[in-house]
C-alpha atoms as a PDB file:
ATOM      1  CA  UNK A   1    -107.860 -66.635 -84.923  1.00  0.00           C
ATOM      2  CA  UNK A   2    -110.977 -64.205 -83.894  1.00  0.00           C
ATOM      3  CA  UNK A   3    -109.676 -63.572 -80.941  1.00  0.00           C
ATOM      4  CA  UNK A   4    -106.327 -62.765 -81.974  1.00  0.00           C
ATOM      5  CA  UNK A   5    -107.640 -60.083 -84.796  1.00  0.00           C
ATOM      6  CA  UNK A   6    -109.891 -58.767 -81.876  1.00  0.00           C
ATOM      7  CA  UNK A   7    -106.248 -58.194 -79.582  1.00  0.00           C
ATOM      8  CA  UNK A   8    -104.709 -56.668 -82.855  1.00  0.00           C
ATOM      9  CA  UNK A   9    -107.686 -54.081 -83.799  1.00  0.00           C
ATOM     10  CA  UNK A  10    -107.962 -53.329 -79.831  1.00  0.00           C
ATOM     11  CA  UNK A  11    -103.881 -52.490 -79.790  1.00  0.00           C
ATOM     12  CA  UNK A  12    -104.410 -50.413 -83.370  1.00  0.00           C
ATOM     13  CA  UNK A  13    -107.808 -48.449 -81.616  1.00  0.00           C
ATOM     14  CA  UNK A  14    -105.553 -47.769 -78.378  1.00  0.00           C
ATOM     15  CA  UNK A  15    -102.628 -46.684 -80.675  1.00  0.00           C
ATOM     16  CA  UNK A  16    -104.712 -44.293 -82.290  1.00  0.00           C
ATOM     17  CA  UNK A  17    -106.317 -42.959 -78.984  1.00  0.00           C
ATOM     18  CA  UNK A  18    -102.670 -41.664 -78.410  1.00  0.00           C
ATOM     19  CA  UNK A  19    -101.381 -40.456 -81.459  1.00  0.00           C
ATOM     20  CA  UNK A  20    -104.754 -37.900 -81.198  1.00  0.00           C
ATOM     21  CA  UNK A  21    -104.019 -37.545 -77.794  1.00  0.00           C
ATOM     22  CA  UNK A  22    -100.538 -37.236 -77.969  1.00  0.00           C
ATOM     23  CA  UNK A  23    -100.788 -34.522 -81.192  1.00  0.00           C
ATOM     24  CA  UNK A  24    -103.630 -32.677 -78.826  1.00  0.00           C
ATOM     25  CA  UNK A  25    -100.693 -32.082 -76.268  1.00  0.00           C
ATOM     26  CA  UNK A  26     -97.961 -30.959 -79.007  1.00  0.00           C
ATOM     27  CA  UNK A  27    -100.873 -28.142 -80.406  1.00  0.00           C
ATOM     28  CA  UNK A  28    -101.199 -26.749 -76.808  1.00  0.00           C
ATOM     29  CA  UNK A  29     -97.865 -26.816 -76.384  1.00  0.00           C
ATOM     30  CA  UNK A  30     -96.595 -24.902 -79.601  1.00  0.00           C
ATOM     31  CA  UNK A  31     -99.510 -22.861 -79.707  1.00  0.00           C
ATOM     32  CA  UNK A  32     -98.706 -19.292 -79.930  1.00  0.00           C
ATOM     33  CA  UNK A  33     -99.299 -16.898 -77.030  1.00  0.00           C
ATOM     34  CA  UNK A  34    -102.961 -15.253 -78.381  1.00  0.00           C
ATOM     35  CA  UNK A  35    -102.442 -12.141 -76.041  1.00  0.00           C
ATOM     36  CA  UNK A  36    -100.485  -8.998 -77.820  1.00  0.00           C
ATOM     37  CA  UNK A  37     -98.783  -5.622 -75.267  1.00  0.00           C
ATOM     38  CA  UNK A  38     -98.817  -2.624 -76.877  1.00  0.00           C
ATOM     39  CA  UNK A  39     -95.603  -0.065 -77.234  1.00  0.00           C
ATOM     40  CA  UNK A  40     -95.019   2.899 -78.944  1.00  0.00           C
ATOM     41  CA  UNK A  41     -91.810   2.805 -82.056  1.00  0.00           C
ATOM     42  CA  UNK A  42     -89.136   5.259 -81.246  1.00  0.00           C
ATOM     43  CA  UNK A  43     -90.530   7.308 -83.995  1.00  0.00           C
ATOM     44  CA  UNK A  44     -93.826   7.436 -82.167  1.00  0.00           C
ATOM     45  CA  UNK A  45     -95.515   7.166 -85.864  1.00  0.00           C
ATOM     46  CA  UNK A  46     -96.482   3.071 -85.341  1.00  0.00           C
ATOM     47  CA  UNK A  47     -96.839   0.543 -82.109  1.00  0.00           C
ATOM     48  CA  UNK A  48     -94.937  -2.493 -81.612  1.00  0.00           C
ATOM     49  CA  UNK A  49     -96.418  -5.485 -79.904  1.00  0.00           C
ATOM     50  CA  UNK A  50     -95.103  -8.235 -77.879  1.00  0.00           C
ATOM     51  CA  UNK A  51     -96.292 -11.372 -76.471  1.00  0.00           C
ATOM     52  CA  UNK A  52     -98.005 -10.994 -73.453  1.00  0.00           C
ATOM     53  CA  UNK A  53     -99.186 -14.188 -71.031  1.00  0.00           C
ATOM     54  CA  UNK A  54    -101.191 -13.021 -68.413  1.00  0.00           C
ATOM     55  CA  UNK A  55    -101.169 -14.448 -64.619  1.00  0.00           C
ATOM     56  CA  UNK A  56    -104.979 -15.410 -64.329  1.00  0.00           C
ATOM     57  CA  UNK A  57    -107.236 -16.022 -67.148  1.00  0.00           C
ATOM     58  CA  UNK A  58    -110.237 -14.200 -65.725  1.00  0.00           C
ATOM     59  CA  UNK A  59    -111.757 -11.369 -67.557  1.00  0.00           C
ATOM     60  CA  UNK A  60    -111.511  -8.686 -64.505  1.00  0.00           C
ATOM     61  CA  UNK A  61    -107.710 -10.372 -63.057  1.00  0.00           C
ATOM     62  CA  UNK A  62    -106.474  -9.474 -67.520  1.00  0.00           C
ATOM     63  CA  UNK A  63    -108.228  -5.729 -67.104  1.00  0.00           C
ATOM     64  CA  UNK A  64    -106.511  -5.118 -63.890  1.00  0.00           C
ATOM     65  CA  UNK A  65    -102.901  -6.614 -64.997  1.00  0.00           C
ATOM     66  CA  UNK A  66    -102.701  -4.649 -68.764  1.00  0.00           C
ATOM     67  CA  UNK A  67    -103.815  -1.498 -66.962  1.00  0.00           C
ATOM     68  CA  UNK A  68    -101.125  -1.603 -64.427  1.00  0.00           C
ATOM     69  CA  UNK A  69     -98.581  -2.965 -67.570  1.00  0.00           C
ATOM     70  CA  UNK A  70     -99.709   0.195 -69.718  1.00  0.00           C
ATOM     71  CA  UNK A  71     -98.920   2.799 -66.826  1.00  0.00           C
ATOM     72  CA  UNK A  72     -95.232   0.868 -66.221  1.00  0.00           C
ATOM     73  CA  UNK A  73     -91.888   1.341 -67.717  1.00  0.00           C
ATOM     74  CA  UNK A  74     -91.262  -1.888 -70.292  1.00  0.00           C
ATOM     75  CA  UNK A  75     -88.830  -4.023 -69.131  1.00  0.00           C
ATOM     76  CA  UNK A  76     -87.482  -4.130 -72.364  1.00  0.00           C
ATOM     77  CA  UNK A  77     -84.587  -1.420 -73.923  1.00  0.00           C
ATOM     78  CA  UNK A  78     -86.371  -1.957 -77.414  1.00  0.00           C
ATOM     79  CA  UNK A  79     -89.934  -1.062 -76.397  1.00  0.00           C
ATOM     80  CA  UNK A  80     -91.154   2.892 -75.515  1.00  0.00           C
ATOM     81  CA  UNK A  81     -94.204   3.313 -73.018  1.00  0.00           C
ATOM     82  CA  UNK A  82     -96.992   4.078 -74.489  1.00  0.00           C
ATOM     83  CA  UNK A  83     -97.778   6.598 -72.159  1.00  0.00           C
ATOM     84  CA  UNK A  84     -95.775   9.757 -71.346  1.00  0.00           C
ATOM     85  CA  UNK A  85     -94.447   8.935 -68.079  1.00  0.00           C
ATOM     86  CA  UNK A  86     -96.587  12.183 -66.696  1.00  0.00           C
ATOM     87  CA  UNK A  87     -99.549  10.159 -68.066  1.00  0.00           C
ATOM     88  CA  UNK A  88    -101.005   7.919 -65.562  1.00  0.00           C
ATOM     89  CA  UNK A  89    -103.935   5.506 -65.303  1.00  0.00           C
ATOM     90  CA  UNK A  90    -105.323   6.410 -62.020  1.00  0.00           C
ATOM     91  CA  UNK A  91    -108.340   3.031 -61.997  1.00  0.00           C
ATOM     92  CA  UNK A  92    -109.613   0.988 -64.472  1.00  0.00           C
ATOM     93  CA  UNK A  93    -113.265  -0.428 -64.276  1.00  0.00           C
ATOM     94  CA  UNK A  94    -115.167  -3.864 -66.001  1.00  0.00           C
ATOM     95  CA  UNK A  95    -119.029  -3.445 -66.384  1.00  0.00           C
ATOM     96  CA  UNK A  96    -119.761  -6.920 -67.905  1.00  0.00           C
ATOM     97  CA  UNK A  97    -118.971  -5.660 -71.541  1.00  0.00           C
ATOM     98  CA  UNK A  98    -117.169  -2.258 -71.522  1.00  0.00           C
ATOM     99  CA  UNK A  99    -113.507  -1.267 -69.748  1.00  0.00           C
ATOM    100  CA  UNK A 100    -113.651   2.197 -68.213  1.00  0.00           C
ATOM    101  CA  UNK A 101    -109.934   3.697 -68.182  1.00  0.00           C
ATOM    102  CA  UNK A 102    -109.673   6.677 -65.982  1.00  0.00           C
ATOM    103  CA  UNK A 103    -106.626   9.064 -66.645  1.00  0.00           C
ATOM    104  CA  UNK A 104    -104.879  11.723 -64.634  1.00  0.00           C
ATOM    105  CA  UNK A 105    -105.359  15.398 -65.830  1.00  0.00           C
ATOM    106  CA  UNK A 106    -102.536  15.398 -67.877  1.00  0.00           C
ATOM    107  CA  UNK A 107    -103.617  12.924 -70.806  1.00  0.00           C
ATOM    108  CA  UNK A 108    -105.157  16.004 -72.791  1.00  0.00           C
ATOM    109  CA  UNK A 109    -101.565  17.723 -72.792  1.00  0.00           C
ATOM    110  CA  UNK A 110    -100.063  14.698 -75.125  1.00  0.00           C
ATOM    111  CA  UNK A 111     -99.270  16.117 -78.620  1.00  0.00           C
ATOM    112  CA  UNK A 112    -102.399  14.843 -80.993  1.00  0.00           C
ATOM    113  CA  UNK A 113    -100.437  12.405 -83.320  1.00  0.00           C
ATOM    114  CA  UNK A 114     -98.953  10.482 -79.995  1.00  0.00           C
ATOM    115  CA  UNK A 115    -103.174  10.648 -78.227  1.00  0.00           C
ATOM    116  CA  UNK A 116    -103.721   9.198 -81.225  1.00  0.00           C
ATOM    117  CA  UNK A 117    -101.628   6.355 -80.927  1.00  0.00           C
ATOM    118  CA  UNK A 118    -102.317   5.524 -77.019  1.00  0.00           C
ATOM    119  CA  UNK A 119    -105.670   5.487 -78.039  1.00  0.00           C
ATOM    120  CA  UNK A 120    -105.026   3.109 -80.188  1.00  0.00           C
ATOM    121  CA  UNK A 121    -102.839   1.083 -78.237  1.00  0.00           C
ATOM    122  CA  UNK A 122    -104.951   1.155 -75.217  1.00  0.00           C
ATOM    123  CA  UNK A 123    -108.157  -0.115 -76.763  1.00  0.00           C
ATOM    124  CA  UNK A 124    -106.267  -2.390 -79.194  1.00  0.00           C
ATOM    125  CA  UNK A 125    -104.778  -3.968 -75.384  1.00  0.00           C
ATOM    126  CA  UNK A 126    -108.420  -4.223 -73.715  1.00  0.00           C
ATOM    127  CA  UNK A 127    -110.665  -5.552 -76.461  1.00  0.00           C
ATOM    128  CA  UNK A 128    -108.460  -8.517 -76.958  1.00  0.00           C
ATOM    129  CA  UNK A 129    -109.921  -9.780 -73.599  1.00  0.00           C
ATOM    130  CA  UNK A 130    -112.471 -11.723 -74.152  1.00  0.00           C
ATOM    131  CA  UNK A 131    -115.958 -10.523 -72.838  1.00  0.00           C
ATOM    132  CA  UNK A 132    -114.474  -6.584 -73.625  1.00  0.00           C
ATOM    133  CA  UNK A 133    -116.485  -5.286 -76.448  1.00  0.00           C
ATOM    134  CA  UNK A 134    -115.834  -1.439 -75.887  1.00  0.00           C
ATOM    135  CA  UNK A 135    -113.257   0.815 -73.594  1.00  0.00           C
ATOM    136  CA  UNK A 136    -114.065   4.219 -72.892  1.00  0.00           C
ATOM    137  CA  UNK A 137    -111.805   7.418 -71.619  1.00  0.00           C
ATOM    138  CA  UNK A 138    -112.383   8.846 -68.687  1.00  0.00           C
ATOM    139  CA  UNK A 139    -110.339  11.992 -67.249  1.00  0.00           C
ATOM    140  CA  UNK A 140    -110.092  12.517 -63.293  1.00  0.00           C
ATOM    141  CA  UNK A 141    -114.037  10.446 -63.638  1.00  0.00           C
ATOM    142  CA  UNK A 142    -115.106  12.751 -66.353  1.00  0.00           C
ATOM    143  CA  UNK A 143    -115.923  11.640 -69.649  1.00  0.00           C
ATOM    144  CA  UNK A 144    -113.048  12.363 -72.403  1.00  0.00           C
ATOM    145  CA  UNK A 145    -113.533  15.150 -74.981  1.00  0.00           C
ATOM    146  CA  UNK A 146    -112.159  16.032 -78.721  1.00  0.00           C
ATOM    147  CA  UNK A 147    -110.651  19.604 -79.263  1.00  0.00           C
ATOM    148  CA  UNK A 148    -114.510  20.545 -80.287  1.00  0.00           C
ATOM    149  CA  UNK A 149    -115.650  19.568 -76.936  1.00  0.00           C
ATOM    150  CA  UNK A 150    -117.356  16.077 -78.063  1.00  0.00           C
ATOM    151  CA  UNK A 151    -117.690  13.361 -75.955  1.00  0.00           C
ATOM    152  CA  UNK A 152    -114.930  10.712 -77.212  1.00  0.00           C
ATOM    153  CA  UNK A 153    -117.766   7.909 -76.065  1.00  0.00           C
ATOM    154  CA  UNK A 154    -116.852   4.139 -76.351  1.00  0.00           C
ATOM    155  CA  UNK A 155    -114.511   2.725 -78.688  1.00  0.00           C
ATOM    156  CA  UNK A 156    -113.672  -0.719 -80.078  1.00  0.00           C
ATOM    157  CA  UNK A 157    -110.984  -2.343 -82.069  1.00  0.00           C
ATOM    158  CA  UNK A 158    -112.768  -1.015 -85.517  1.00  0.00           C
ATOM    159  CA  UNK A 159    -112.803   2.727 -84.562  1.00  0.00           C
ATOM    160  CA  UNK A 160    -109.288   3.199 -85.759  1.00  0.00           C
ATOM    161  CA  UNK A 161    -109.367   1.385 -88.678  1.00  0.00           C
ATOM    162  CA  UNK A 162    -112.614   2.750 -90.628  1.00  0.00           C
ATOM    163  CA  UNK A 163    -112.602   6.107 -90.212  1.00  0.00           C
ATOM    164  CA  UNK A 164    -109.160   7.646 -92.189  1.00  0.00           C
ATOM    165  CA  UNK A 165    -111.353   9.106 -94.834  1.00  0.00           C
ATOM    166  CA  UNK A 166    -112.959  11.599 -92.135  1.00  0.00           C
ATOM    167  CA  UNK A 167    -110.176  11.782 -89.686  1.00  0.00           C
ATOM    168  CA  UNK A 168    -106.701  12.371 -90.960  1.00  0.00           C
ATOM    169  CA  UNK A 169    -105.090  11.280 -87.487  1.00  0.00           C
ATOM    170  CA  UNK A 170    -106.839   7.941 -87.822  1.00  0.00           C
ATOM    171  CA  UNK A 171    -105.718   4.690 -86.976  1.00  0.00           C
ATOM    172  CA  UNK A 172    -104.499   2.341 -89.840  1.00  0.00           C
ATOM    173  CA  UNK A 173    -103.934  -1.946 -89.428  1.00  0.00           C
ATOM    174  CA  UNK A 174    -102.393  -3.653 -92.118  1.00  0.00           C
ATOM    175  CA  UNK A 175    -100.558  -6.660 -92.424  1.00  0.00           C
ATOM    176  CA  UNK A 176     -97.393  -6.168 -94.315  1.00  0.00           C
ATOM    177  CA  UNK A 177     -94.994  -8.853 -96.363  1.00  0.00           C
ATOM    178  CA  UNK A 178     -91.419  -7.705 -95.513  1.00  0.00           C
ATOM    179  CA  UNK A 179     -88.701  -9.068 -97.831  1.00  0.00           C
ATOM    180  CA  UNK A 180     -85.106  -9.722 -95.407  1.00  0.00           C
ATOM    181  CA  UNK A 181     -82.214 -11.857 -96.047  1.00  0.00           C
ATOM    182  CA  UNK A 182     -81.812 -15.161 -94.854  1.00  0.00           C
ATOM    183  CA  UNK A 183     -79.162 -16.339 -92.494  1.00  0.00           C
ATOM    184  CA  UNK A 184     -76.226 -16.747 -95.530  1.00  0.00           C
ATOM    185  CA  UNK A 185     -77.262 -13.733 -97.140  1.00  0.00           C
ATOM    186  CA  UNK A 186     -78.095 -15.047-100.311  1.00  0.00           C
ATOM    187  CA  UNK A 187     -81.854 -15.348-100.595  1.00  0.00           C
ATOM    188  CA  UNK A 188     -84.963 -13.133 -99.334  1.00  0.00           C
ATOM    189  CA  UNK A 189     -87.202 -14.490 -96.864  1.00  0.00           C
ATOM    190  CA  UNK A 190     -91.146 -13.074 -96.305  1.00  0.00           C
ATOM    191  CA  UNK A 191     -91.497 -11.804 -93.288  1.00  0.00           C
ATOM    192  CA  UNK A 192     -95.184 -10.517 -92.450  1.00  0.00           C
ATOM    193  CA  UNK A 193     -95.848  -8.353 -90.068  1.00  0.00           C
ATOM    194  CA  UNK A 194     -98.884  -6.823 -88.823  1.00  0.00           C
ATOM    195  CA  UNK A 195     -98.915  -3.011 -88.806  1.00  0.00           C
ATOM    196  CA  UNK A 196    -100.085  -0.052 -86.770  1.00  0.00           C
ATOM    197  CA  UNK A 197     -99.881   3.113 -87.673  1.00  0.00           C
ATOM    198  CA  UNK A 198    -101.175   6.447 -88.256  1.00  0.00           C
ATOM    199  CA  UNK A 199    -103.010   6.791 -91.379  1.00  0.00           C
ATOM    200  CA  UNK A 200    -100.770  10.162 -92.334  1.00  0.00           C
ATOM    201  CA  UNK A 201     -98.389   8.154 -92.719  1.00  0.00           C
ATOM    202  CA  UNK A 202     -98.409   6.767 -96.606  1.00  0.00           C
ATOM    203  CA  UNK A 203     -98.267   3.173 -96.398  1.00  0.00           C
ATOM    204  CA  UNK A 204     -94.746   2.917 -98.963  1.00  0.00           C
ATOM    205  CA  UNK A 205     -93.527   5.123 -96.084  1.00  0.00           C
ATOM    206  CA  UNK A 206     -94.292   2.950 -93.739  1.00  0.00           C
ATOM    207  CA  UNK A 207     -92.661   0.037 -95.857  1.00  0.00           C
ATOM    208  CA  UNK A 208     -89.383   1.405 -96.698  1.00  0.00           C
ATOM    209  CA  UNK A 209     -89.446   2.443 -92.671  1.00  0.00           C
ATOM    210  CA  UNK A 210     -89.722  -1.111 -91.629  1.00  0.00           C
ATOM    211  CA  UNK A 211     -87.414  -2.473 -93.983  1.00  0.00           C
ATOM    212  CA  UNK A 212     -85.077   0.218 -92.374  1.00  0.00           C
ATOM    213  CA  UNK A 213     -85.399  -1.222 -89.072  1.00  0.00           C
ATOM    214  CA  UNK A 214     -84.801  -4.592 -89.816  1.00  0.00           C
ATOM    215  CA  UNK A 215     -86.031  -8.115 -89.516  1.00  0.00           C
ATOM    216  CA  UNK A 216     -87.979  -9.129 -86.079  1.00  0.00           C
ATOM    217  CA  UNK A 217     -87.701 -13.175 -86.925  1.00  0.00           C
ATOM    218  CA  UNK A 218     -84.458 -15.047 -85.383  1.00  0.00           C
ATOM    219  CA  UNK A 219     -82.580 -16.016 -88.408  1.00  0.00           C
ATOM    220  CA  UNK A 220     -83.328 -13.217 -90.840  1.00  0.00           C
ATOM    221  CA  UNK A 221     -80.410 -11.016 -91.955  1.00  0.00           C
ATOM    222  CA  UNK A 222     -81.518  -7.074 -92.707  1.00  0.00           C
ATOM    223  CA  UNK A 223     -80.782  -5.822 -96.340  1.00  0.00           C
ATOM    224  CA  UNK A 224     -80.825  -2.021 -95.524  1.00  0.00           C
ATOM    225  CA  UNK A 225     -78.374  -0.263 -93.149  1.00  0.00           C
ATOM    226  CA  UNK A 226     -80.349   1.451 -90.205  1.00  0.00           C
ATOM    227  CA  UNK A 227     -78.193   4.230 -90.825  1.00  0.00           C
ATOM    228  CA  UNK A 228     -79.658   5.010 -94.195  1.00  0.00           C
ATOM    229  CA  UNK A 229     -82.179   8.350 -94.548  1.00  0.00           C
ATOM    230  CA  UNK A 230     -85.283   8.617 -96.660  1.00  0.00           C
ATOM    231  CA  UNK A 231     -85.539  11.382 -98.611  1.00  0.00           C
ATOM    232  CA  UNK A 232     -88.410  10.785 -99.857  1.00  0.00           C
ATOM    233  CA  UNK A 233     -91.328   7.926-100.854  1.00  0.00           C
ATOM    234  CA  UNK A 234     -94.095   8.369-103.414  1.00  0.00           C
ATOM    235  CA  UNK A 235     -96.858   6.630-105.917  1.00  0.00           C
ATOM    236  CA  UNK A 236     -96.864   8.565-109.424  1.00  0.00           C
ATOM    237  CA  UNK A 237     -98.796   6.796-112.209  1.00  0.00           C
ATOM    238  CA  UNK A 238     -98.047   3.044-110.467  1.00  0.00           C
ATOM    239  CA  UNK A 239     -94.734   3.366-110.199  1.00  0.00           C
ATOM    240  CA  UNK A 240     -92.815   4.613-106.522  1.00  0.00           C
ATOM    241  CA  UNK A 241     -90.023   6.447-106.152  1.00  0.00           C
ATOM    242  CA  UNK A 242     -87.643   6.168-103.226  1.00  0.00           C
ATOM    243  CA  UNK A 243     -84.985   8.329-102.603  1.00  0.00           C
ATOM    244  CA  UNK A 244     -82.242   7.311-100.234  1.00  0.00           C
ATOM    245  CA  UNK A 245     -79.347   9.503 -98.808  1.00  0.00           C
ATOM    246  CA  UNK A 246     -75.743   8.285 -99.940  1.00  0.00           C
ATOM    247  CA  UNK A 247     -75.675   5.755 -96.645  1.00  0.00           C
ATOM    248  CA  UNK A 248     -77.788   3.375 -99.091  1.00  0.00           C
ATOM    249  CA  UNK A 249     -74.502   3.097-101.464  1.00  0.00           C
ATOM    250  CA  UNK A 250     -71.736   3.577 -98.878  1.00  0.00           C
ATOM    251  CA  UNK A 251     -73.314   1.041 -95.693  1.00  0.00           C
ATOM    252  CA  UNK A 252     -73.969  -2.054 -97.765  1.00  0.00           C
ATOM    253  CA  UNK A 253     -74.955  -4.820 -95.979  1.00  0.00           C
ATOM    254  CA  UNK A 254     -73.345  -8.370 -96.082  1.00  0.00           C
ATOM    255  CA  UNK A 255     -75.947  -9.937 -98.032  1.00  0.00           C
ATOM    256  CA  UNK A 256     -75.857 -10.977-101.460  1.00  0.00           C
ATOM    257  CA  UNK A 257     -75.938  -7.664-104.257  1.00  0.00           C
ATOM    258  CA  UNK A 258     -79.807  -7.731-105.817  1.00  0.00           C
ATOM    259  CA  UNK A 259     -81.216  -8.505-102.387  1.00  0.00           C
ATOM    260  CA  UNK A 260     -81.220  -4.937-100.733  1.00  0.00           C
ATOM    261  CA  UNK A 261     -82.550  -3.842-103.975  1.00  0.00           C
ATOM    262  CA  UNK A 262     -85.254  -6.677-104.125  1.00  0.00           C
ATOM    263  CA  UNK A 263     -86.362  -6.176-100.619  1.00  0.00           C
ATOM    264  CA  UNK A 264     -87.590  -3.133-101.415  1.00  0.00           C
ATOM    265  CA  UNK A 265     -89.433  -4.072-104.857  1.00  0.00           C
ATOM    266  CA  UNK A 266     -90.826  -6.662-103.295  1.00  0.00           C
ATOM    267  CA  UNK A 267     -91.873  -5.468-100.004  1.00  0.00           C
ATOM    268  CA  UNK A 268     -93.409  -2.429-102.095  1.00  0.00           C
ATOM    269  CA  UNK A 269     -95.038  -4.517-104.704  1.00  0.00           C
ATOM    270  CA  UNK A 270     -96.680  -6.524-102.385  1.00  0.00           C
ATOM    271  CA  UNK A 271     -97.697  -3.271-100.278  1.00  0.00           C
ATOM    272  CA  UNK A 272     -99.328  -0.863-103.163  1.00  0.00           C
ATOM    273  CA  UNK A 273    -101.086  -0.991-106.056  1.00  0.00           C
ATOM    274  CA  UNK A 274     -97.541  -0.293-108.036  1.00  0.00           C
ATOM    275  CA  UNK A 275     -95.689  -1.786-111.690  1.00  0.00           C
ATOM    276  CA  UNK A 276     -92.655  -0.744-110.383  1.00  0.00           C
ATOM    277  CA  UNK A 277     -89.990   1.334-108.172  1.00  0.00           C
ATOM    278  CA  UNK A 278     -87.169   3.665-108.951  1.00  0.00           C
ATOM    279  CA  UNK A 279     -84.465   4.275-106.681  1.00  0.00           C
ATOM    280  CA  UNK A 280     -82.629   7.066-106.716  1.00  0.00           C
ATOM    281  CA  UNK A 281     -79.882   8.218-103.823  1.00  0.00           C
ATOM    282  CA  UNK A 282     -80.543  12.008-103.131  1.00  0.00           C
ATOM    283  CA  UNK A 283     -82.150  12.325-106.164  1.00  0.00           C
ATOM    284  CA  UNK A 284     -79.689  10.641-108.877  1.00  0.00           C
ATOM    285  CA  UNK A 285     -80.531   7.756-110.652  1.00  0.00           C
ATOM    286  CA  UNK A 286     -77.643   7.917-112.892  1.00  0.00           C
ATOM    287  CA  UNK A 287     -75.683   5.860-110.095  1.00  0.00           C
ATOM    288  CA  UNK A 288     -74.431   2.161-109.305  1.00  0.00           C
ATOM    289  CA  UNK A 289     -75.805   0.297-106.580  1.00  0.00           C
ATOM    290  CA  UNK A 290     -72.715  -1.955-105.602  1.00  0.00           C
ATOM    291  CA  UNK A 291     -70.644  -3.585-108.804  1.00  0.00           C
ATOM    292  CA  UNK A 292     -73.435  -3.879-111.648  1.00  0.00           C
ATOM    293  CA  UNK A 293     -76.628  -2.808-110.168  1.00  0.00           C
ATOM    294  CA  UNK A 294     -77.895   0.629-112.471  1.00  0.00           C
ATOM    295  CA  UNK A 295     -80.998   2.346-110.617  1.00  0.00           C
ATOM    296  CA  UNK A 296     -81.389   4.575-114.038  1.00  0.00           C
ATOM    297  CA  UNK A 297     -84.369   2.457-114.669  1.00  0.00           C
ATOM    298  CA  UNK A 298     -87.467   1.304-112.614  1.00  0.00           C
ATOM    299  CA  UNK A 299     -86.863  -1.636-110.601  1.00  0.00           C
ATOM    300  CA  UNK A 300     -89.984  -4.685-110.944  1.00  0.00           C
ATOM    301  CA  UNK A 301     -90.718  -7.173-108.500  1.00  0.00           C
ATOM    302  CA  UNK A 302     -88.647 -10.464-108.789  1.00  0.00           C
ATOM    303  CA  UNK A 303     -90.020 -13.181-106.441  1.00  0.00           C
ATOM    304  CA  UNK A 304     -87.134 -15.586-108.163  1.00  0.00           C
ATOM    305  CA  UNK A 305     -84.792 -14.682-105.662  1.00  0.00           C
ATOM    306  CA  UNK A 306     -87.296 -15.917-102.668  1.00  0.00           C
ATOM    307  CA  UNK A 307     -86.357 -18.878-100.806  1.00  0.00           C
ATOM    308  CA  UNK A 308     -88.585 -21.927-101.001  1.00  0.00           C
ATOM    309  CA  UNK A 309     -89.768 -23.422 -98.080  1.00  0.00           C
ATOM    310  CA  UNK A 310     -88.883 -27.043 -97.182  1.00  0.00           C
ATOM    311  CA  UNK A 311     -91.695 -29.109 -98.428  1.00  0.00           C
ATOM    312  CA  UNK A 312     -92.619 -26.934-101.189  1.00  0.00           C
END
């Protein structure tokens, strides 16, 4: 009888052994690529990132292959270089702790906004690697310079987000909650996204922008035709106003009739310190949205119409 409860708890220990082994496998193998490429948005105002799995692991095989990826045309229609294609990285460099990028004479002739953003980009790329703490900007081997003449010196991934107060072409990160349709079109569905962009740029901008452009999930239906205009997006006394051109009444989406109205609410609400958003299309408010929907008065967030998760 001992021996036979030994066999049993033996079988039960080597069950166990795989199950941990066996769930150790399934983690690798849905784990999410940790490596982000860096784009520029058609509007050149944000960046967009992809997944990016690099060839060799090593810290000096990761510099070499993102610095070559950076100065080459994406092989995707949806992504913009980052660089102008006269911009060129001529070498890149690994000291043990810093990534030296040398440019071709014509980085300083990029518009300030879009320098800005390859900045940006660039370090945001190198300092994921791990054992890069810094990148600095070199220019045919010479240091990098502001418009004042000041060395640029080394940067790292904090030097674009700290500094808007001092710098009004500074760098902003945020991660934003998105509000899209799901696939029947009758619910919203958070989407979060993480967010680059220049920090003149007001974030409800940036919001109503996104929204604009649409979902990035598989699955996800956009509220908001991409044909729509803003007009215009600000904060007065917590409450923002949007103001759409007449595409916002005329290209309605097939998705159920609150939930292009919602998405915004929401996806503002969540965004800014706000009690509410009126919508007005090129300037009216005294208008219909669809059948019943009046935007004469200020819209507030209503999280009812998100769809639960299973389990929840």
């Amino acid at each position: 009888m001992k021996g036979r409860k030994r066999r049993i708890l033996f079988l039960l220990f080597c069950v166990a052994i795989l199950f941990v082994a066996g769930c150790s496998k399934k983690e690798k193998k849905e784990e999410k690529t940790e490596y982000q490429m860096y784009y520029l948005s058609p509007t050149e105002s944000f960046l967009e990132t992809d997944n990016y799995k690099p060839t060799k692991r090593t810290t000096e095989a990761m510099v070499q292959e993102i610095g070559k990826m950076l100065d080459e045309t994406p092989e995707k229609e949806e992504h913009f270089r980052l660089l102008p294609k006269e911009v060129n990285i001529l070498n890149c460099s690994y000291d043990g702790e810093k990534v030296v990028v040398n440019f071709n004479e014509n980085y300083k002739k990029m518009k300030n906004t879009r320098e800005i953003l390859v900045r940006a980009g660039v370090v945001a790329a190198f300092t994921q690697i791990p054992g890069v703490e810094y990148v600095e900007f070199t220019e045919n081997g010479a240091p990098l310079t502001d418009s004042e003449g000041v060395e640029i010196g080394k940067m790292d991934r904090n030097t674009f987000v700290a500094n808007e107060g001092e710098n009004v072409n500074s760098y902003v990160h945020s991660n934003l909650n998105l509000y899209f349709a799901d696939e029947e079109g009758s619910s919203l569905v958070k989407e979060t996204v993480s967010a680059y962009y220049n920090s003149n740029i007001p974030v409800e901008r940036e919001v109503v922008e996104r929204l604009l452009k649409g979902p990035k999930t598989e699955g996800l239906k956009p509220t908001l035709s991409p044909n729509t205009k803003i007009l215009g997006v600000s904060i007065v006394e917590g409450i923002c106003y949007v103001n759409l051109d007449k595409s916002f009444l005329n290209n309605s989406m097939d998705v159920q009739e609150k939930l292009p109205i919602y998405s915004i609410v929401n996806s503002l609400t969540d965004a800014c310190n706000i009690r509410a958003v009126q919508i007005s299309v090129e300037g009216e408010t005294k208008v219909t949205f669809r059948e019943t929907m009046k935007l004469d008065e200020p819209f507030h967030a209503d999280y009812s119409l998100i769809k639960e998760e299973k389990g929840e």
